[in-house]
Protein backbone atom coordinates (compact mmCIF):
# COMPACT_ATOMS: atom_id res chain seq x y z
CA UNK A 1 80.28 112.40 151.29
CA UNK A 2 82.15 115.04 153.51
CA UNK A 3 85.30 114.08 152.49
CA UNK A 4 84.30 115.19 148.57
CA UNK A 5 84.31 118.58 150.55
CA UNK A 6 88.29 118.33 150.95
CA UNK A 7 89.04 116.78 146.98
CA UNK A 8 89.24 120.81 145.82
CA UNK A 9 91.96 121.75 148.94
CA UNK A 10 94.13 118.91 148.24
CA UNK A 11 93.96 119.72 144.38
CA UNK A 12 95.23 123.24 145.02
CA UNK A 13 97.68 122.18 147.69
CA UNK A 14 99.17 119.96 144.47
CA UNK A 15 99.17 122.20 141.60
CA UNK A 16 99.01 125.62 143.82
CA UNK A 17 100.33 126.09 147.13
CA UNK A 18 100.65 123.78 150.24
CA UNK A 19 98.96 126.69 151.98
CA UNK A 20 95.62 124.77 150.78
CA UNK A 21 96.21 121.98 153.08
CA UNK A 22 95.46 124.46 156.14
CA UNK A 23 91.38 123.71 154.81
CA UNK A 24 91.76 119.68 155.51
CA UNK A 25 92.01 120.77 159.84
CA UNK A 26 89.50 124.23 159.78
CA UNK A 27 87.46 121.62 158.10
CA UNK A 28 87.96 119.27 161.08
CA UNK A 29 87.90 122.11 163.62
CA UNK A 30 84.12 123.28 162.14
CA UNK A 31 82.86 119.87 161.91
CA UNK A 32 83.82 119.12 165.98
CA UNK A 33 82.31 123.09 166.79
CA UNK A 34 79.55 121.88 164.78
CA UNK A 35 79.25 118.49 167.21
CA UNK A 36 79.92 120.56 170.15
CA UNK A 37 78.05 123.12 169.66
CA UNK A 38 74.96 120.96 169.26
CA UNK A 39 74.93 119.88 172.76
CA UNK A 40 75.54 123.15 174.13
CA UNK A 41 72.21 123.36 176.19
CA UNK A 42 73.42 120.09 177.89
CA UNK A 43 76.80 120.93 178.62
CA UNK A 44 77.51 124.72 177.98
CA UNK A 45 78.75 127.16 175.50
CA UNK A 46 82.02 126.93 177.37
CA UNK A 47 82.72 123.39 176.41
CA UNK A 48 83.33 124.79 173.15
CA UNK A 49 86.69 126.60 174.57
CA UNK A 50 87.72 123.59 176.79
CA UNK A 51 90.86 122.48 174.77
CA UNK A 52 90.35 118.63 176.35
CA UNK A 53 87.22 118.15 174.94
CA UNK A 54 87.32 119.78 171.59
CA UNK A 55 90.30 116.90 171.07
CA UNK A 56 88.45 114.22 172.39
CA UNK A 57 85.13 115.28 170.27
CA UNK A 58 88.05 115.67 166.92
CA UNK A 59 89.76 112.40 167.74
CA UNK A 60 86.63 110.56 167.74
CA UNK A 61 84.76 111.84 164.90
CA UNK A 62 88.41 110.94 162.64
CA UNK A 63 87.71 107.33 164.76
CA UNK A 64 84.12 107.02 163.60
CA UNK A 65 85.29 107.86 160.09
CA UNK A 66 88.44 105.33 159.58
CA UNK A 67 85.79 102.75 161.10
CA UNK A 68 83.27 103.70 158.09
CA UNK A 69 86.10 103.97 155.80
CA UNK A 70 87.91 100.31 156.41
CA UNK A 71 84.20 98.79 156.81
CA UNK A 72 83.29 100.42 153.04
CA UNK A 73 87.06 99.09 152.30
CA UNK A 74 86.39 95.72 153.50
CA UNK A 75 82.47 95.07 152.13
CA UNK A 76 84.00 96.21 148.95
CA UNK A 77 87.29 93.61 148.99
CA UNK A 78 85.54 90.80 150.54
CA UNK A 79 81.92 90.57 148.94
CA UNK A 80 80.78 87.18 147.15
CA UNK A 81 79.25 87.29 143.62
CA UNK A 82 77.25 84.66 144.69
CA UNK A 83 76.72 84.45 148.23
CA UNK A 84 76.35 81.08 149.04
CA UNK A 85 72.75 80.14 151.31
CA UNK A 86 72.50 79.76 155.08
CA UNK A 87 73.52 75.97 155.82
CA UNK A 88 71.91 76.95 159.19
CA UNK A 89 68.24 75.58 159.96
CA UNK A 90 65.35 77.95 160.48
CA UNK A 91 64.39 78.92 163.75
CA UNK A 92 61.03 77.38 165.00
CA UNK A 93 58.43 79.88 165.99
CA UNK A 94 58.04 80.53 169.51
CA UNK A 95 55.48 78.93 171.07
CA UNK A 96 51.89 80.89 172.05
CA UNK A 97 51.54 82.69 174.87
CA UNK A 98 49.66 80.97 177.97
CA UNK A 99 46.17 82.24 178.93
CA UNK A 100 45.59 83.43 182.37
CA UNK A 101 44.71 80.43 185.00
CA UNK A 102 47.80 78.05 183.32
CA UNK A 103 50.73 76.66 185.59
């Protein structure tokens, strides 16, 4: 859904100028300030600045989203039409719990 943000940049970078494509990492920088910036009564305003962390917090937001990306990628190549049922047995129900005074 946040990628539909970035459709319009790489449009204009196509029929425009390449200049566009300078959106696709301000978008990237705003969304890890964003991230950052929410746990700034934790860790500090000054985290914000530290050049280590603001690449960590941007590599692993792009991390989080090419896992979400190949999962969608993946339920969408490998679904069933018709899932076949669990050859599995059901799990009995756990027994009742003892009354006080049992051994």
């Amino acid at each position: 859904r946040l990628y539909v943000a970035l459709v319009p940049f790489v449009v204009l970078a196509a029929v425009h100028s390449r200049w566009w494509l300078l959106g696709l990492p301000l978008w990237l920088a705003a969304r890890t300030a964003k991230r950052i910036l929410a746990h700034r009564f934790e860790f500090g305003v000054g985290t914000l600045f530290n050049p280590v962390i603001f690449f960590g917090v941007a590599g692993l937001i792009l991390l989080i989203d090419l896992a979400t990306f190949v999962g969608w990628i993946q339920a969408i190549l490998f679904r069933q039409a018709d899932p076949q049922p669990s050859t599995t047995p059901a799990a009995e129900p756990a027994a009742p719990p003892r009354q006080g005074g049992e051994f």
